[in-house]
PDB file of N, CA and C in Angstrom:
ATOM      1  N   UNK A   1      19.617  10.133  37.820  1.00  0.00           N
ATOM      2  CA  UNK A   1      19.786   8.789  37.325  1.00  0.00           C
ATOM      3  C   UNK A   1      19.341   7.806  38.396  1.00  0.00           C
ATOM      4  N   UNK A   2      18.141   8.048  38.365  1.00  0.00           N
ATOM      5  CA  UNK A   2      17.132   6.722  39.787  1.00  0.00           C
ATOM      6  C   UNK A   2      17.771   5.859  39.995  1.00  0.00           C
ATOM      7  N   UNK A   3      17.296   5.298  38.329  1.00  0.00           N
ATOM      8  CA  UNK A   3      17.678   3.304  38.073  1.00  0.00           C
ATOM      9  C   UNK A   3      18.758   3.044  38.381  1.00  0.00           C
ATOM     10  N   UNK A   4      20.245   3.931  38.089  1.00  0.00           N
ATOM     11  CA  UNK A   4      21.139   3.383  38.045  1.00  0.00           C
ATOM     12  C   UNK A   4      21.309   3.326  39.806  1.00  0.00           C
ATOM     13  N   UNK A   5      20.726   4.450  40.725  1.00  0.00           N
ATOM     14  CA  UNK A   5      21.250   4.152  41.931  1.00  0.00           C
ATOM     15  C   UNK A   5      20.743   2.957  42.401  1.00  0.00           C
ATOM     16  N   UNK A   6      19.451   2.778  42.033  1.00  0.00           N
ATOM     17  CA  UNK A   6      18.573   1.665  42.766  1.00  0.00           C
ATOM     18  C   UNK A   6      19.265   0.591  41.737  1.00  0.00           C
ATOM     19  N   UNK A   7      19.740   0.297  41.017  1.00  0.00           N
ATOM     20  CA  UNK A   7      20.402  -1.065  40.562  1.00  0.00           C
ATOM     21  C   UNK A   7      21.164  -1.600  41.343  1.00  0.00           C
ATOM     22  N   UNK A   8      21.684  -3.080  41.030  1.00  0.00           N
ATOM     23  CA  UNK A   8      22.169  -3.669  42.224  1.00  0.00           C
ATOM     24  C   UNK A   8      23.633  -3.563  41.349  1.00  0.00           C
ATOM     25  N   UNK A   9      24.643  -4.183  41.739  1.00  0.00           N
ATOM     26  CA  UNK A   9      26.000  -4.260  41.125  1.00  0.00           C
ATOM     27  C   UNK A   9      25.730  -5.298  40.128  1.00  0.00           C
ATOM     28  N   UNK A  10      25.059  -6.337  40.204  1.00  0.00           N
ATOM     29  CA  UNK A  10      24.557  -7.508  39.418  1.00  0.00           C
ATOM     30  C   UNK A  10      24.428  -7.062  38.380  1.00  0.00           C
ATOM     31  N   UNK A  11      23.045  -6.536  38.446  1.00  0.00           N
ATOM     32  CA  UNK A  11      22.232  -5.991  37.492  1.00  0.00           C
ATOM     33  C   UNK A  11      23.039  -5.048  36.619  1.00  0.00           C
ATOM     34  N   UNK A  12      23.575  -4.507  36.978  1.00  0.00           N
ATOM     35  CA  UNK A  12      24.430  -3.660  36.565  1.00  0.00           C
ATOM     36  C   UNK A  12      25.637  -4.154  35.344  1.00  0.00           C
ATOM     37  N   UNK A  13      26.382  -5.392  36.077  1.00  0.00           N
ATOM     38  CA  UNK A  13      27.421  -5.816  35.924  1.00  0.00           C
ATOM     39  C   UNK A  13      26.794  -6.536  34.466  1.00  0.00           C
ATOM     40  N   UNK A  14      25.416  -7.558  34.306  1.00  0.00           N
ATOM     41  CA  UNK A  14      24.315  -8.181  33.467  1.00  0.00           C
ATOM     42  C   UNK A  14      24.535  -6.914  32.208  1.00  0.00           C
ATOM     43  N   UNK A  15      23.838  -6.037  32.174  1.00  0.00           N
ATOM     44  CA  UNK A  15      23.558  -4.664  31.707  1.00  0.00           C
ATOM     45  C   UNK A  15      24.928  -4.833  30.968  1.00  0.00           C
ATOM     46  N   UNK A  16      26.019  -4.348  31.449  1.00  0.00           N
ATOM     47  CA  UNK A  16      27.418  -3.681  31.141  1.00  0.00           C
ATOM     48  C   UNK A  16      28.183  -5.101  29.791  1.00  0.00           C
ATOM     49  N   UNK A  17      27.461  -6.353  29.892  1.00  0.00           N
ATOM     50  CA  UNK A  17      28.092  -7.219  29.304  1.00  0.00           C
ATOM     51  C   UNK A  17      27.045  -7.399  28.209  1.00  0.00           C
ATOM     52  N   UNK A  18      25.627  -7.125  28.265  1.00  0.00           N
ATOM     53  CA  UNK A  18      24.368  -7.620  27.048  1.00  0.00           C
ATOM     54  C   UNK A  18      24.216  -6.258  26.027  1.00  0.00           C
ATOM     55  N   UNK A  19      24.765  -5.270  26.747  1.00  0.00           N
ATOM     56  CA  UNK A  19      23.731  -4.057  26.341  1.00  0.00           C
ATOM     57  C   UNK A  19      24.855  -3.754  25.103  1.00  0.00           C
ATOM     58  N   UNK A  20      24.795  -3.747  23.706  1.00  0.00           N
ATOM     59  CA  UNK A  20      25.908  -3.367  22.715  1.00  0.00           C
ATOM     60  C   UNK A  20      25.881  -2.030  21.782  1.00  0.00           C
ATOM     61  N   UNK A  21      26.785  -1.699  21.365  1.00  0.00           N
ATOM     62  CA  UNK A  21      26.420  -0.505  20.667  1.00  0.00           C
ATOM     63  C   UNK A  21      25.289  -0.790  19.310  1.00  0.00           C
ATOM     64  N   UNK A  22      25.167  -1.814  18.667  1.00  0.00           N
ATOM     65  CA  UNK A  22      24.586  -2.294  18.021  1.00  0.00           C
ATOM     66  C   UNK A  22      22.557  -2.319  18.576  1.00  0.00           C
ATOM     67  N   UNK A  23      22.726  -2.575  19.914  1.00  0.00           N
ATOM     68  CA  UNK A  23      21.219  -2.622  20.548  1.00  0.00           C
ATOM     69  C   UNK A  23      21.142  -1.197  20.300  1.00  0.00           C
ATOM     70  N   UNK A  24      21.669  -0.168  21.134  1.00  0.00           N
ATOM     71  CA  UNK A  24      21.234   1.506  20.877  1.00  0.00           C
ATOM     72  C   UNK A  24      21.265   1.767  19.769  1.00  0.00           C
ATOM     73  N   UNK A  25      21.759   1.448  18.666  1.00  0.00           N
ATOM     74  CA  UNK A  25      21.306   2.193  17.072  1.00  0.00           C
ATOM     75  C   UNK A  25      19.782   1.311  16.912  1.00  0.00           C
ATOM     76  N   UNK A  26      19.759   0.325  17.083  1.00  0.00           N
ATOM     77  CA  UNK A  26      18.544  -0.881  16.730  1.00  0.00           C
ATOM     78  C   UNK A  26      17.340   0.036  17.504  1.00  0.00           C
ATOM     79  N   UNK A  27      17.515  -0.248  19.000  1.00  0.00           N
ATOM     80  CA  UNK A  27      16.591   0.547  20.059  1.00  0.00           C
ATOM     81  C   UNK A  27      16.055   1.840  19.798  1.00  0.00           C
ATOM     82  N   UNK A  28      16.839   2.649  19.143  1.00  0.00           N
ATOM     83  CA  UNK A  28      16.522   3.811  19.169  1.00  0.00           C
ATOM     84  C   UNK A  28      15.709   3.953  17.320  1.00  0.00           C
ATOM     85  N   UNK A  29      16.240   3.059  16.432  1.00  0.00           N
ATOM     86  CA  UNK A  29      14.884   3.159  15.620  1.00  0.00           C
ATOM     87  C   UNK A  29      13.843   2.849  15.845  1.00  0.00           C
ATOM     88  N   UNK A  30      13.709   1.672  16.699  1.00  0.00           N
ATOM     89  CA  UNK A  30      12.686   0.919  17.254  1.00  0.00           C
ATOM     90  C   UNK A  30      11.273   2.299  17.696  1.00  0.00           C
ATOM     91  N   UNK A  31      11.854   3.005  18.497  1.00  0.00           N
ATOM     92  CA  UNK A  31      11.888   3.831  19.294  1.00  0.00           C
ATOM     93  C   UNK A  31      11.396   5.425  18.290  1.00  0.00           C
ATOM     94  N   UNK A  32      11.975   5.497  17.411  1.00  0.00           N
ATOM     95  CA  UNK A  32      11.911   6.593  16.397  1.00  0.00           C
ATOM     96  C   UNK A  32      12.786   7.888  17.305  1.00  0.00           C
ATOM     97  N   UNK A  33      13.933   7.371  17.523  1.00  0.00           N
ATOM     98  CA  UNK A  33      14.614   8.380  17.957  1.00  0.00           C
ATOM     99  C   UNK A  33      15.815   8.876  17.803  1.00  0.00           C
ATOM    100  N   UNK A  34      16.234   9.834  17.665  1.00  0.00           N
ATOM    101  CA  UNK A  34      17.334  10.404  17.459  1.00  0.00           C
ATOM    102  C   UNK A  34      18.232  10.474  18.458  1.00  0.00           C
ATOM    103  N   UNK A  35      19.668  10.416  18.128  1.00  0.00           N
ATOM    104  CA  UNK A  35      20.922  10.331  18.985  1.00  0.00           C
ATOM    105  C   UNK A  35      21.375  11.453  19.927  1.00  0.00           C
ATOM    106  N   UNK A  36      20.255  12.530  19.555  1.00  0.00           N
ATOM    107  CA  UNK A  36      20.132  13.743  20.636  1.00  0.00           C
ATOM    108  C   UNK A  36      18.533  13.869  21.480  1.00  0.00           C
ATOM    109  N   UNK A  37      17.624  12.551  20.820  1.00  0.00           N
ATOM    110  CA  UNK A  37      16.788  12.411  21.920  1.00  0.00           C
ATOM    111  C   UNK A  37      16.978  11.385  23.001  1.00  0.00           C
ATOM    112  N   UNK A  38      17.858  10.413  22.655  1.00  0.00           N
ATOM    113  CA  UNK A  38      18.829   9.128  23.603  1.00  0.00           C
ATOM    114  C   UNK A  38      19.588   9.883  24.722  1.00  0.00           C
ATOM    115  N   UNK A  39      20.131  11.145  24.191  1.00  0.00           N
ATOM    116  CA  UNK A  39      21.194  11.896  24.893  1.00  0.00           C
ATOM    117  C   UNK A  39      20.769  12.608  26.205  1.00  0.00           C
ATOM    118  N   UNK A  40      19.370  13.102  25.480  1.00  0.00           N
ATOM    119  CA  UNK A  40      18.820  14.357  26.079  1.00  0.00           C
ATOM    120  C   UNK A  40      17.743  13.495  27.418  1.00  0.00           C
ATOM    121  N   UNK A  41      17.256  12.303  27.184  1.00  0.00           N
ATOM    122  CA  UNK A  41      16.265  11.260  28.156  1.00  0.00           C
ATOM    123  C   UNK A  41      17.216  10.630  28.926  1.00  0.00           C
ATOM    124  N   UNK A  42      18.755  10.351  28.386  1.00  0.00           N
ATOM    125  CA  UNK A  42      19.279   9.375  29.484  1.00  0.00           C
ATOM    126  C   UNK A  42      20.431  10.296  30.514  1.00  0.00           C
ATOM    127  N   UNK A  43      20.520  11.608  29.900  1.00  0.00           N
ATOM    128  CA  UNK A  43      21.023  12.524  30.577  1.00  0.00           C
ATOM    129  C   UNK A  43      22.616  12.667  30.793  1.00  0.00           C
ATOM    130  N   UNK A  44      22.776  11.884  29.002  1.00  0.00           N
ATOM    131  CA  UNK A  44      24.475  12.211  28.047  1.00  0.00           C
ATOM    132  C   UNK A  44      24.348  13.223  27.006  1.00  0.00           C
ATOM    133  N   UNK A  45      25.872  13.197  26.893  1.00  0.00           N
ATOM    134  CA  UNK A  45      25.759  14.163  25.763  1.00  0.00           C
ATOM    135  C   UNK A  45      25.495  13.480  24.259  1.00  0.00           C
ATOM    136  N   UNK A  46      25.266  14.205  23.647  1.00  0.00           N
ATOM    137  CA  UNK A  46      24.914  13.383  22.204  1.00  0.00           C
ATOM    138  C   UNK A  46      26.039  12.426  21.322  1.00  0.00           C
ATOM    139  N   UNK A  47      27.290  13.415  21.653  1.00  0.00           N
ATOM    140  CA  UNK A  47      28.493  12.993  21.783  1.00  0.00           C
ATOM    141  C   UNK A  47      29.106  11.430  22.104  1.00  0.00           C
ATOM    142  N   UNK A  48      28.366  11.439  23.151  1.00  0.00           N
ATOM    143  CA  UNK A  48      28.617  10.220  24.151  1.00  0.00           C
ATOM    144  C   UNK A  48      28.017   9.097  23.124  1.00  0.00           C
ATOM    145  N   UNK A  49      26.675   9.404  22.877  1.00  0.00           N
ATOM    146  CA  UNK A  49      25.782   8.248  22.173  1.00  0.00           C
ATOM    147  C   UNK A  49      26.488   8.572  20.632  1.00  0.00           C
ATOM    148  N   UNK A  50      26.760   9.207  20.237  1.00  0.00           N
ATOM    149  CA  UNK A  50      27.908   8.909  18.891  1.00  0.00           C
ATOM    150  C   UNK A  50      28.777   8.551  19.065  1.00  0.00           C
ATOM    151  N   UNK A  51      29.249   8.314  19.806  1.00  0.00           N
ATOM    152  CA  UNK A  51      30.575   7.870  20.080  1.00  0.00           C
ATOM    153  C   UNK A  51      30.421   5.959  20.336  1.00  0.00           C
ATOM    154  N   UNK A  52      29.501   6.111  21.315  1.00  0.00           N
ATOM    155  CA  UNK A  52      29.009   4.484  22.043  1.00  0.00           C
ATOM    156  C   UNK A  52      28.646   3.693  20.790  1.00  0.00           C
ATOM    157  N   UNK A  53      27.876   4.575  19.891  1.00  0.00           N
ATOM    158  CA  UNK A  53      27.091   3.618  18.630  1.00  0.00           C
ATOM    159  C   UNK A  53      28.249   3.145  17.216  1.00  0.00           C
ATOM    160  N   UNK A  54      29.392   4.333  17.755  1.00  0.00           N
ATOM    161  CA  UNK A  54      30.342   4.213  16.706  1.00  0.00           C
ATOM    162  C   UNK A  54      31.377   3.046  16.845  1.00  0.00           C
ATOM    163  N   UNK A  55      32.013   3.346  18.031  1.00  0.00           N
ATOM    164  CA  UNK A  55      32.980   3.093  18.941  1.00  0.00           C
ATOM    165  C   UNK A  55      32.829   1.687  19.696  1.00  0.00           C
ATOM    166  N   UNK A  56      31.680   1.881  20.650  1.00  0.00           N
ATOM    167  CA  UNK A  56      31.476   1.122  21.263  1.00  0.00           C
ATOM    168  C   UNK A  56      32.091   0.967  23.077  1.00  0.00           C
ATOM    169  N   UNK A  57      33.109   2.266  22.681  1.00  0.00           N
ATOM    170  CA  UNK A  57      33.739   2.986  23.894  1.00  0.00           C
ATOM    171  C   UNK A  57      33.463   3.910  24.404  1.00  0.00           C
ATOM    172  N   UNK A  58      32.217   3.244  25.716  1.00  0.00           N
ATOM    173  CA  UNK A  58      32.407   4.494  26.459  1.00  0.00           C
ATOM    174  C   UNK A  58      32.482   4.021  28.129  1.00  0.00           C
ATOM    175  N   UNK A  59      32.084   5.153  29.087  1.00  0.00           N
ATOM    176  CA  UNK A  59      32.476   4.375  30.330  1.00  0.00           C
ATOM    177  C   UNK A  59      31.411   3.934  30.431  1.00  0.00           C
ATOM    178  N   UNK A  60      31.493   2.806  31.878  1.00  0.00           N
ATOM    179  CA  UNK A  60      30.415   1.862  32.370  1.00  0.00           C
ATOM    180  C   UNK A  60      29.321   2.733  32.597  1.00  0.00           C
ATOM    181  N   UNK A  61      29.099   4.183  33.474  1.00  0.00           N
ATOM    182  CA  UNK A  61      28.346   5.024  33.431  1.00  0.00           C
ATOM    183  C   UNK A  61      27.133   5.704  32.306  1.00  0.00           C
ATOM    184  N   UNK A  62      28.051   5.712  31.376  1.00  0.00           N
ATOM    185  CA  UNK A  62      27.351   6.233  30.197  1.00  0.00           C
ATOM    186  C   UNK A  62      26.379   4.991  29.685  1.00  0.00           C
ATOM    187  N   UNK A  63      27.038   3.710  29.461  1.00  0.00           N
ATOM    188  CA  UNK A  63      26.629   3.004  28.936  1.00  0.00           C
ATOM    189  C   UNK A  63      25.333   2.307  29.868  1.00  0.00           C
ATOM    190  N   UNK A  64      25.535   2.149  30.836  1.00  0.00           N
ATOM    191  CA  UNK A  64      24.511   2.028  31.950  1.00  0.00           C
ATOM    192  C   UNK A  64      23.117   3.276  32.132  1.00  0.00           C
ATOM    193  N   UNK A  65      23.608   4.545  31.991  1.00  0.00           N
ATOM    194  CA  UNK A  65      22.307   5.236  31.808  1.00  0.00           C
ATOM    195  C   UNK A  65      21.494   5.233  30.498  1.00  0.00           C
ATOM    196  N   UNK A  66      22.553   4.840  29.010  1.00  0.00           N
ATOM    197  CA  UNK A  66      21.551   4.225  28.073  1.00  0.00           C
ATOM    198  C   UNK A  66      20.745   3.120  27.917  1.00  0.00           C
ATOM    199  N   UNK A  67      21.444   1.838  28.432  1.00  0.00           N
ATOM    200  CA  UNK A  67      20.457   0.709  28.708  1.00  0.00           C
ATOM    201  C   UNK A  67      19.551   0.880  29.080  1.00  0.00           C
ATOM    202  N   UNK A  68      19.534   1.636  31.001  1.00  0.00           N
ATOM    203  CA  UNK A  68      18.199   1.953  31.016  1.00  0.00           C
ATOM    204  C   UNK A  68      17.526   2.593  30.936  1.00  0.00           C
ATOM    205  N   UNK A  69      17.598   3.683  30.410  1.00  0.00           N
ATOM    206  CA  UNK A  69      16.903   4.739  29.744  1.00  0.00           C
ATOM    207  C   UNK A  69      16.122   3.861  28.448  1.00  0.00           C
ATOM    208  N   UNK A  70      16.780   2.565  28.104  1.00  0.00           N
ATOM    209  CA  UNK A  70      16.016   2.567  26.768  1.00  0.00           C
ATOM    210  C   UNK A  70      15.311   1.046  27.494  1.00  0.00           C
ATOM    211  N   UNK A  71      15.749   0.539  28.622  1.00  0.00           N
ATOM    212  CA  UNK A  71      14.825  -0.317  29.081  1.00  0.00           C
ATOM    213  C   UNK A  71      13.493  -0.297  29.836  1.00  0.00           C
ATOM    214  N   UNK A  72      13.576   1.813  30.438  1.00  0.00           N
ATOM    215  CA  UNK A  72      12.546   2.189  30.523  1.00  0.00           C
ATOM    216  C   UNK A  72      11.419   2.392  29.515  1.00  0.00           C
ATOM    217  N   UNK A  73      11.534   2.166  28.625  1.00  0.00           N
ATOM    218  CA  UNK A  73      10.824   2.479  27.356  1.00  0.00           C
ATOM    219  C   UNK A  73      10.432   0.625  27.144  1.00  0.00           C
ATOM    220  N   UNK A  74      10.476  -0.363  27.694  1.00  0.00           N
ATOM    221  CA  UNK A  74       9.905  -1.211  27.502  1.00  0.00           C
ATOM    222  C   UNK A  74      10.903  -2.562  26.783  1.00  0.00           C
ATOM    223  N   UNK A  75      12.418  -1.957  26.574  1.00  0.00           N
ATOM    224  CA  UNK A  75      13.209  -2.913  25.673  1.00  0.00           C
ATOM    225  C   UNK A  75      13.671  -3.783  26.433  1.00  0.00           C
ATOM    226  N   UNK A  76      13.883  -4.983  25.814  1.00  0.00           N
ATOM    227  CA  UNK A  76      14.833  -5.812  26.686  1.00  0.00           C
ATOM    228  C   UNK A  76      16.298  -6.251  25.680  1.00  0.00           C
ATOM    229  N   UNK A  77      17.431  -6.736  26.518  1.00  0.00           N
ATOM    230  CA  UNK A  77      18.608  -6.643  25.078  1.00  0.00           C
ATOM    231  C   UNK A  77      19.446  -8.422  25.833  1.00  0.00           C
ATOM    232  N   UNK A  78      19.131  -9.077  24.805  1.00  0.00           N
ATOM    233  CA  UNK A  78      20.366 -10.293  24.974  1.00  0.00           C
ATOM    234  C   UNK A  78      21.530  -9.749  23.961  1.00  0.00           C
ATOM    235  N   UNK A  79      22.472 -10.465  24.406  1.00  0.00           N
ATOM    236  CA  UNK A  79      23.137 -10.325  23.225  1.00  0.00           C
ATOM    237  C   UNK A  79      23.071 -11.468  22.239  1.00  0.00           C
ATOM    238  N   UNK A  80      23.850 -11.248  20.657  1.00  0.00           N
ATOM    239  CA  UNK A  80      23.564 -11.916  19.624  1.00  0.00           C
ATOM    240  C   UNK A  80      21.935 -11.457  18.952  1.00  0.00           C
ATOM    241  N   UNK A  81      21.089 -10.797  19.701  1.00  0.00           N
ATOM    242  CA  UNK A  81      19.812 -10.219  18.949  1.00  0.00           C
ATOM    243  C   UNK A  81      19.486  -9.496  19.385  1.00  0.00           C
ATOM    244  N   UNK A  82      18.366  -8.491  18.538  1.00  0.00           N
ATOM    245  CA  UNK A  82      17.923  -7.194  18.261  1.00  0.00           C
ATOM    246  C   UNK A  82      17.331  -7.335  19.280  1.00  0.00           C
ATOM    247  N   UNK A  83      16.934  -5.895  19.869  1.00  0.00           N
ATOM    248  CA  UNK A  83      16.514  -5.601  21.122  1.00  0.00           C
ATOM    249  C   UNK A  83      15.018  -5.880  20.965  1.00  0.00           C
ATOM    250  N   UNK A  84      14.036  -6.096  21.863  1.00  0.00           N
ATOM    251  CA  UNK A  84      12.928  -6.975  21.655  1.00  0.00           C
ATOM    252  C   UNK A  84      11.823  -5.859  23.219  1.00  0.00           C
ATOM    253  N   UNK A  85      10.530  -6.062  22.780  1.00  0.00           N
ATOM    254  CA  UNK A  85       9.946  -5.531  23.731  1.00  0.00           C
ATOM    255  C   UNK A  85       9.606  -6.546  25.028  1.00  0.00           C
ATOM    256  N   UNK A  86       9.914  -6.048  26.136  1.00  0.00           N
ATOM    257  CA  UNK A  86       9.884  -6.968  27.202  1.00  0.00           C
ATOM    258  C   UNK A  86       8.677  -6.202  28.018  1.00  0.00           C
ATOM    259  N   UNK A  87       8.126  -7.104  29.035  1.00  0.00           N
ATOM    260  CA  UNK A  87       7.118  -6.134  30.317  1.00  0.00           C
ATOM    261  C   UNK A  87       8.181  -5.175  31.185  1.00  0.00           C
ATOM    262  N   UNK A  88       7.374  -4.296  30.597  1.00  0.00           N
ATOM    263  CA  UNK A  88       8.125  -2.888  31.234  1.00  0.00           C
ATOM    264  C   UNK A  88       7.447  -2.603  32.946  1.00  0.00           C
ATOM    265  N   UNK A  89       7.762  -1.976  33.522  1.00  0.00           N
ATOM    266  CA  UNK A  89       7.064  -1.576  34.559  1.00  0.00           C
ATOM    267  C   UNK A  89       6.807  -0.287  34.393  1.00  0.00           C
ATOM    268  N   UNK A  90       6.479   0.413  33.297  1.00  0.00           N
ATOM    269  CA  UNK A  90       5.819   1.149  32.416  1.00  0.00           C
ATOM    270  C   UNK A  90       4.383   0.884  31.903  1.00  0.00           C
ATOM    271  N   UNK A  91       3.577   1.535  32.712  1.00  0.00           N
ATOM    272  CA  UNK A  91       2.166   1.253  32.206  1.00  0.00           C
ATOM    273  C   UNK A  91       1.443   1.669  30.985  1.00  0.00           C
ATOM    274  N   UNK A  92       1.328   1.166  30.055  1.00  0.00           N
ATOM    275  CA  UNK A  92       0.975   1.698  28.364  1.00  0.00           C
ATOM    276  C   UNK A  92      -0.088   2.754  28.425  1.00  0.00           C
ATOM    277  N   UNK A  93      -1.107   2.736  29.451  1.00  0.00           N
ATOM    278  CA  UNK A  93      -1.849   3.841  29.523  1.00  0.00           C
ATOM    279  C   UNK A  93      -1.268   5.423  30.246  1.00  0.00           C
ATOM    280  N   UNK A  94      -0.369   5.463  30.612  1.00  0.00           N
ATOM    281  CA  UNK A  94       0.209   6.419  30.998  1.00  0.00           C
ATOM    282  C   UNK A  94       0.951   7.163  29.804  1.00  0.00           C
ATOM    283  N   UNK A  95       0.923   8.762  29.317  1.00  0.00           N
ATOM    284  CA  UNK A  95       1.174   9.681  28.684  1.00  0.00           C
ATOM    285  C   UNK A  95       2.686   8.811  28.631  1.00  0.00           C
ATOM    286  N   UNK A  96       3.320   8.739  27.090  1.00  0.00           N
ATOM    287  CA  UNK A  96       4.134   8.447  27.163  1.00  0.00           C
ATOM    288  C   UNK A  96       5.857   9.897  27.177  1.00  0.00           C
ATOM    289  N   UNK A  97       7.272   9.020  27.342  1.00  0.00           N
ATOM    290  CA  UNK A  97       8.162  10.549  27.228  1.00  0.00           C
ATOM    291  C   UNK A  97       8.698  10.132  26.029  1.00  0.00           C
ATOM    292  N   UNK A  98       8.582   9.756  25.148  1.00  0.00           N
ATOM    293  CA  UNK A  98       8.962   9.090  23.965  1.00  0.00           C
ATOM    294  C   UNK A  98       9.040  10.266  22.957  1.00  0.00           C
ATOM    295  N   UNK A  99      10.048  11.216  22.305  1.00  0.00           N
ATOM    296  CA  UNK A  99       9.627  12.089  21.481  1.00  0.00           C
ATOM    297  C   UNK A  99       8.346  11.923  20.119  1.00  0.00           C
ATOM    298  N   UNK A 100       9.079  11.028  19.695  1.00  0.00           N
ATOM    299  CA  UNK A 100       8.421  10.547  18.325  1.00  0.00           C
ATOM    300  C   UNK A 100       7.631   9.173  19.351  1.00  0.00           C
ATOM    301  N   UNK A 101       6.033   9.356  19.205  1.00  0.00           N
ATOM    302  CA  UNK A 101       5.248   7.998  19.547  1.00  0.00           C
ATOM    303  C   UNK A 101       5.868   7.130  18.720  1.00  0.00           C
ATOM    304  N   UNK A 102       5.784   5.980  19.579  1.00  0.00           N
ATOM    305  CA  UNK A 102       5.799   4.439  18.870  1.00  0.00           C
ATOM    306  C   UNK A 102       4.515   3.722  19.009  1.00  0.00           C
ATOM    307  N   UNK A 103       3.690   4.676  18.519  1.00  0.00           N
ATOM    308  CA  UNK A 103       2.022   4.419  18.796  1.00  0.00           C
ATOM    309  C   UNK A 103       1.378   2.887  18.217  1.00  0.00           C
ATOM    310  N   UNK A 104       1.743   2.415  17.120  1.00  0.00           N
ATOM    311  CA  UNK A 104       1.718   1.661  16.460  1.00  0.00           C
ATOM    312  C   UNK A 104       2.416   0.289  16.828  1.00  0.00           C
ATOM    313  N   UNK A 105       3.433   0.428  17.678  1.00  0.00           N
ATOM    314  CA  UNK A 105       4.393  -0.533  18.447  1.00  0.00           C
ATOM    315  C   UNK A 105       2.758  -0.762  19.854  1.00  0.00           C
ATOM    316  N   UNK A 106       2.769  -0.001  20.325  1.00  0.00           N
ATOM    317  CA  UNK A 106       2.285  -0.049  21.264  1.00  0.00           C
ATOM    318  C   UNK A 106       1.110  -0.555  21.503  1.00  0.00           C
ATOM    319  N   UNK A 107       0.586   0.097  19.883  1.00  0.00           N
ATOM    320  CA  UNK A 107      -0.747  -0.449  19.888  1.00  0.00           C
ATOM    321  C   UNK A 107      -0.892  -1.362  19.566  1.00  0.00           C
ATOM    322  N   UNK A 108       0.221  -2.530  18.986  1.00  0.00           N
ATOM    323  CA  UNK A 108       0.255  -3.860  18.741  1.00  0.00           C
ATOM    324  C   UNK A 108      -0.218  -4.235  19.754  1.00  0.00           C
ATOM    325  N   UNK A 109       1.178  -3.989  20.280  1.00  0.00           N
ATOM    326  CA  UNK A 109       1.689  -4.891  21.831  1.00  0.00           C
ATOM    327  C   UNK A 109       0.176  -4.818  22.831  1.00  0.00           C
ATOM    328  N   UNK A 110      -0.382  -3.901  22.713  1.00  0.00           N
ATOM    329  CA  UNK A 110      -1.798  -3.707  23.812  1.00  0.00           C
ATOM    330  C   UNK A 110      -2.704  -4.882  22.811  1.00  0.00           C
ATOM    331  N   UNK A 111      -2.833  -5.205  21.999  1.00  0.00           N
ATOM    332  CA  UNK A 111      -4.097  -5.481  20.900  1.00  0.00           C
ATOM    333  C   UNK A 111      -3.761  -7.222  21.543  1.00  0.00           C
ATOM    334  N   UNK A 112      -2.440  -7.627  21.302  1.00  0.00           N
ATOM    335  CA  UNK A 112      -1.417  -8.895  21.575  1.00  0.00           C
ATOM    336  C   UNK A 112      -2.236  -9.359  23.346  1.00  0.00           C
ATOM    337  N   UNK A 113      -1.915  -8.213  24.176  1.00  0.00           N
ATOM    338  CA  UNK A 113      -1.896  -8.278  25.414  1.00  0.00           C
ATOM    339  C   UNK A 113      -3.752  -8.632  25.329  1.00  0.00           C
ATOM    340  N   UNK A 114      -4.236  -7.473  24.677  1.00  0.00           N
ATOM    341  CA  UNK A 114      -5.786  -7.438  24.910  1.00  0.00           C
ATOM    342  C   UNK A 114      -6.008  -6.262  26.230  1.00  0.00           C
ATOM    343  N   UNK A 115      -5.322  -5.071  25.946  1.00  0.00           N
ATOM    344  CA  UNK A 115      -5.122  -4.344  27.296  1.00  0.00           C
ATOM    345  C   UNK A 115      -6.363  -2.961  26.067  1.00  0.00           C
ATOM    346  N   UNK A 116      -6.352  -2.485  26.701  1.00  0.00           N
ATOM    347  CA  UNK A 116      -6.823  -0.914  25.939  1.00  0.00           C
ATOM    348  C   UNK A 116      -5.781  -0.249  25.784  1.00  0.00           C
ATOM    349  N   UNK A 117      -5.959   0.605  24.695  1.00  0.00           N
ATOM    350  CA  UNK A 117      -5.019   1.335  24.283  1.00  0.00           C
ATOM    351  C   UNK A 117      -5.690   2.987  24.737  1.00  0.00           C
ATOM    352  N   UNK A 118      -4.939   3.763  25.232  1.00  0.00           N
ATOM    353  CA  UNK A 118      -4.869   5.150  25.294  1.00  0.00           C
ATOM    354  C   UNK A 118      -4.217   5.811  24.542  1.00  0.00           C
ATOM    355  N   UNK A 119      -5.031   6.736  23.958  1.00  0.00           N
ATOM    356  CA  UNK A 119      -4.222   7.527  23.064  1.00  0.00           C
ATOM    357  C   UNK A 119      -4.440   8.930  23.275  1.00  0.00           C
ATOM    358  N   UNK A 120      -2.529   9.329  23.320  1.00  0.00           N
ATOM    359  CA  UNK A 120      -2.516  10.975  23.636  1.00  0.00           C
ATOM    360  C   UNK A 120      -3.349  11.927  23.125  1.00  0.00           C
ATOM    361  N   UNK A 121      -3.686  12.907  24.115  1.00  0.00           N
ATOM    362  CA  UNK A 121      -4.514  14.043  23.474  1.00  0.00           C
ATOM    363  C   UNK A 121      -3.615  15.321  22.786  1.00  0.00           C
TER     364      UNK A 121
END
């Protein structure tokens, strides 16, 4: 869990108050992903993310390796609205870890930008 070491307490503390169970069900369609591919990338149990999306209870830990696990993927989350694509420090030409592509997301967002699009072999 990189991000979470290299996060600051701030950032962290930001994260722990925006990020809602409501963004991870949203994010993860966004995303085309399942609650055991959230589990299995942010390095919880599936459990955990059923529980977080249900509940909304889980620890600061858990909930912190889903944010950014799903902010590595390019999301950004206020609260009061749906999670939204922000500049990732994720380069779009790089092989993505995304189970299900969001090829079509992406290939907006590059067309928007005016970047080239790469597409997996």
């Amino acid at each position: 869990m990189s991000s979470l070491a290299m996060s600051s307490f701030v950032e962290q503390q930001i994260v722990l108050h925006q990020f809602t169970a409501k963004h991870s069900v949203q994010a993860r369609a966004m995303l085309g992903w399942s609650t055991e591919d959230l589990a299995r990338l942010a390095g919880v149990t599936p459990q955990a993310v059923q529980h977080f999306e249900s509940q909304g209870d889980v620890g600061d830990e858990t909930r912190l390796a889903l944010a950014f696990r799903l902010e590595a993927e390019g999301l950004v989350f206020f609260p009061g609205f749906a999670p939204g694509w922000g500049m990732s420090v994720r380069r779009f030409d790089l092989p993505s870890t995304e189970p299900t592509a969001h090829n079509s997301a992406r290939r907006s967002l590059c067309d928007v930008l005016g970047w080239p699009v790469k597409t997996q072999v």
